[in-house]
Protein backbone atom coordinates (compact mmCIF):
# COMPACT_ATOMS: atom_id res chain seq x y z
CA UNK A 1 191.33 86.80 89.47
CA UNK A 2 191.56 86.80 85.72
CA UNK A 3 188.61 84.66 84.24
CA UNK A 4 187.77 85.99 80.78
CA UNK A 5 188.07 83.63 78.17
CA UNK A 6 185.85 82.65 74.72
CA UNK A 7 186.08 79.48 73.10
CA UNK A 8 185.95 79.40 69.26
CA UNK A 9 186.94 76.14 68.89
CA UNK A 10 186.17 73.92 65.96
CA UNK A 11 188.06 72.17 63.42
CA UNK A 12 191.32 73.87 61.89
CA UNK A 13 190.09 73.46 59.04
CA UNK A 14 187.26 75.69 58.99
CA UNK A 15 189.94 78.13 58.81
CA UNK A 16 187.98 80.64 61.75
CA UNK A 17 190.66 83.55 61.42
CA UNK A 18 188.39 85.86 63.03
CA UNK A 19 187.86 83.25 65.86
CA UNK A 20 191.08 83.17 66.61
CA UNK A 21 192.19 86.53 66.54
CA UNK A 22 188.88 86.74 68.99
CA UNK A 23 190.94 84.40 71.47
CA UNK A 24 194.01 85.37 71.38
CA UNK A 25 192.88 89.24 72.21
CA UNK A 26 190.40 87.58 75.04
CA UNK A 27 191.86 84.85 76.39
CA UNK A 28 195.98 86.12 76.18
CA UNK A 29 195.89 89.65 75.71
CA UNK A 30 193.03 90.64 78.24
CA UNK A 31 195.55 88.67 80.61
CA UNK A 32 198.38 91.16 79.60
CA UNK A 33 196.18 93.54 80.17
CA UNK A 34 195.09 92.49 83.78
CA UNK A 35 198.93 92.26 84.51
CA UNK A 36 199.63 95.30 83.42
CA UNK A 37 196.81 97.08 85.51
CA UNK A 38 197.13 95.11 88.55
CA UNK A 39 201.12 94.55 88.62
CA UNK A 40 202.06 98.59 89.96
CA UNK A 41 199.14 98.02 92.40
CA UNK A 42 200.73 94.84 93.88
CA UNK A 43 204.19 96.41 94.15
CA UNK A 44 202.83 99.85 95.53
CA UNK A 45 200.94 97.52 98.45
CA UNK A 46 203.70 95.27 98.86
CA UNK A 47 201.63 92.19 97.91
CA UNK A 48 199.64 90.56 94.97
CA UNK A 49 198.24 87.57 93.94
CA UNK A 50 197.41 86.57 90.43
CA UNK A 51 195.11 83.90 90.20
CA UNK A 52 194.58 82.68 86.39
CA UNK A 53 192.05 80.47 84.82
CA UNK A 54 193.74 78.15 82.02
CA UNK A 55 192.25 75.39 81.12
CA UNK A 56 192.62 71.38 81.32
CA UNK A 57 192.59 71.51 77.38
CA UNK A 58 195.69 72.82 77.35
CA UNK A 59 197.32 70.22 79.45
CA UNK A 60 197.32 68.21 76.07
CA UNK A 61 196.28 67.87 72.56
CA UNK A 62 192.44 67.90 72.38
CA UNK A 63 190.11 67.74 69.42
CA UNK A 64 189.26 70.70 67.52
CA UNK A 65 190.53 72.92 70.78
CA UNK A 66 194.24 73.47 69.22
CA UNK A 67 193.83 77.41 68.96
CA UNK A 68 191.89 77.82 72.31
CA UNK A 69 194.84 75.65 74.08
CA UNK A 70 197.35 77.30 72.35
CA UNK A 71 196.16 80.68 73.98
CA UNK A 72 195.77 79.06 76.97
CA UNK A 73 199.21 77.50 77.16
CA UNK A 74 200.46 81.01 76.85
CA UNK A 75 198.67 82.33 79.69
CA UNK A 76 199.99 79.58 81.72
CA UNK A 77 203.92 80.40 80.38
CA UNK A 78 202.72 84.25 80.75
CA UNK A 79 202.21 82.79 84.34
CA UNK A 80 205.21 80.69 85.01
CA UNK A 81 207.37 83.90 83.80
CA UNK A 82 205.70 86.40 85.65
CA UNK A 83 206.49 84.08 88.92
CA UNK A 84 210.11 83.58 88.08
CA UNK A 85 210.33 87.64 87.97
CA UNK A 86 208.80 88.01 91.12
CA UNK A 87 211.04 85.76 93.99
CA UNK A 88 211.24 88.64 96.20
CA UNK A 89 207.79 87.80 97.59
CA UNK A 90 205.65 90.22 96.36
CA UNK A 91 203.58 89.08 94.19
CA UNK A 92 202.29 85.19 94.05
CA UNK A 93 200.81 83.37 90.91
CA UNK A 94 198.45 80.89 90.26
CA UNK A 95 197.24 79.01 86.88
CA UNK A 96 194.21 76.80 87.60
CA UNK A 97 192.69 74.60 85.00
CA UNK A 98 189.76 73.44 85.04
CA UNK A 99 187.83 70.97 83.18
CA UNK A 100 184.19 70.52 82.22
CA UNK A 101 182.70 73.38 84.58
CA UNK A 102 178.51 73.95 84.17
CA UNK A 103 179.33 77.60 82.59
CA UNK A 104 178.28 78.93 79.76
CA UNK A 105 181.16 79.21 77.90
CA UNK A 106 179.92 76.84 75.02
CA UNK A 107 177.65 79.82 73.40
CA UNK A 108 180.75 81.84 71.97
CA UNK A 109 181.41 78.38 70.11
CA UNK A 110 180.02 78.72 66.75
CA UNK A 111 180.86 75.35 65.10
CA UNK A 112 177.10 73.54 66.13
CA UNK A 113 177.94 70.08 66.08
CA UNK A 114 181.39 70.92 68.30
CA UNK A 115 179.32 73.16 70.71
CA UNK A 116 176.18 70.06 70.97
CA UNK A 117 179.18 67.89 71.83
CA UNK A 118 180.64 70.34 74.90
CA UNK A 119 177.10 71.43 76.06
CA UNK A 120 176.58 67.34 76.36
CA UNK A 121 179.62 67.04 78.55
CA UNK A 122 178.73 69.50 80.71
CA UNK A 123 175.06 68.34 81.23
CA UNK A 124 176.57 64.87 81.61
CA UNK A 125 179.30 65.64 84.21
CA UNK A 126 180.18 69.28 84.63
CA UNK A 127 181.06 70.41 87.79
CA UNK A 128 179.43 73.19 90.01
CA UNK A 129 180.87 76.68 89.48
CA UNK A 130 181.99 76.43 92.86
CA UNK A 131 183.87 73.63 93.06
CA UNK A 132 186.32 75.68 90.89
CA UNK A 133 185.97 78.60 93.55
CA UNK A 134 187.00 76.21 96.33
CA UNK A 135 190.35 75.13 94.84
CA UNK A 136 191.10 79.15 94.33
CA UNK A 137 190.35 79.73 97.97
CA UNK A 138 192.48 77.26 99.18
CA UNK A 139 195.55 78.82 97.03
CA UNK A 140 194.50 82.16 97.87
CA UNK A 141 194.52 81.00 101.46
CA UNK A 142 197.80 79.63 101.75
CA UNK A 143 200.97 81.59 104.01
CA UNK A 144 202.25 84.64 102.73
CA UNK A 145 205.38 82.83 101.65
CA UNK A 146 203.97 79.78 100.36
CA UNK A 147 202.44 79.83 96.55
CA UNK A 148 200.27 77.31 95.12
CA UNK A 149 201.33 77.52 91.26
CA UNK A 150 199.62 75.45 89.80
CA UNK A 151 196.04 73.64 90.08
CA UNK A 152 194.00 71.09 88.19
CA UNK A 153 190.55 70.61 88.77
CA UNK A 154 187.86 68.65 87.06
CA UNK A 155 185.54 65.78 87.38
CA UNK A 156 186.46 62.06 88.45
CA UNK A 157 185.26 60.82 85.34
CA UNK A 158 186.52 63.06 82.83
CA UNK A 159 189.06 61.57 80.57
């Protein structure tokens, strides 16, 4: 399970280089680097399963997130390639994206009035942590030959 991510997300236009040089190494590159530890394992043992976190912001254009979804669409192609490699069974994928989630992943967002706005989602309708850890199990759980690619999760009432 691959679950590091940071989100400096604000405006494009305050023109956070550093913030998104920070994301890209986090939230694409530490996935790269997961693969590439964890892939010669899963072929040694015969079996693997890569289970992702992406994010529902990168299931479409969202405000002052473009960066953040941007890595996060890569992680998900990273995803979809690494399971089109890998049809002799071996190894299984899964990218699950989740939406608001009561974490604390609104402190590495430096942009106050952006991270008042997120923290105020979550307070209002953030899911549980392990609501999230359910829909894993259930992929995780599934027949050796079956894969669960792909999951959304998030609240009812979150646009």
């Amino acid at each position: 399970m691959s679950n590091a991510g940071i989100s400096k997300i604000g405006p494009m236009a305050d023109l956070d280089v550093e913030g998104w040089s920070a994301m890209i190494d986090v939230n694409l590159k530490g996935v790269l680097h997961g693969i590439a530890a964890a892939l010669p394992v899963f072929r040694r043992q015969g079996n693997g399963h890569f289970v992702t976190t992406v994010s529902t912001a990168g299931l479409g254009v969202v405000h002052n997130m473009a960066v953040y979804a941007a890595t996060k669409n890569a992680v998900r192609t990273l995803l979809e390639g690494l399971r089109q490699e890998s049809t002799d069974g071996v190894v299984r994928t899964t990218a699950v994206s989740p939406g608001f989630v009561n974490t604390e992943l609104d402190s590495s967002i430096e942009n106050a009035t952006v991270r008042e706005e997120i923290r105020r989602s979550m307070d209002a309708f953030g899911m549980p942590p392990e609501a999230v850890a359910e829909a894993i199990a259930f992929a995780v759980d599934q027949p050796s030959g079956v894969e669960i690619g792909e999951i959304t999760v998030r609240p009812t009432v979150q646009s």
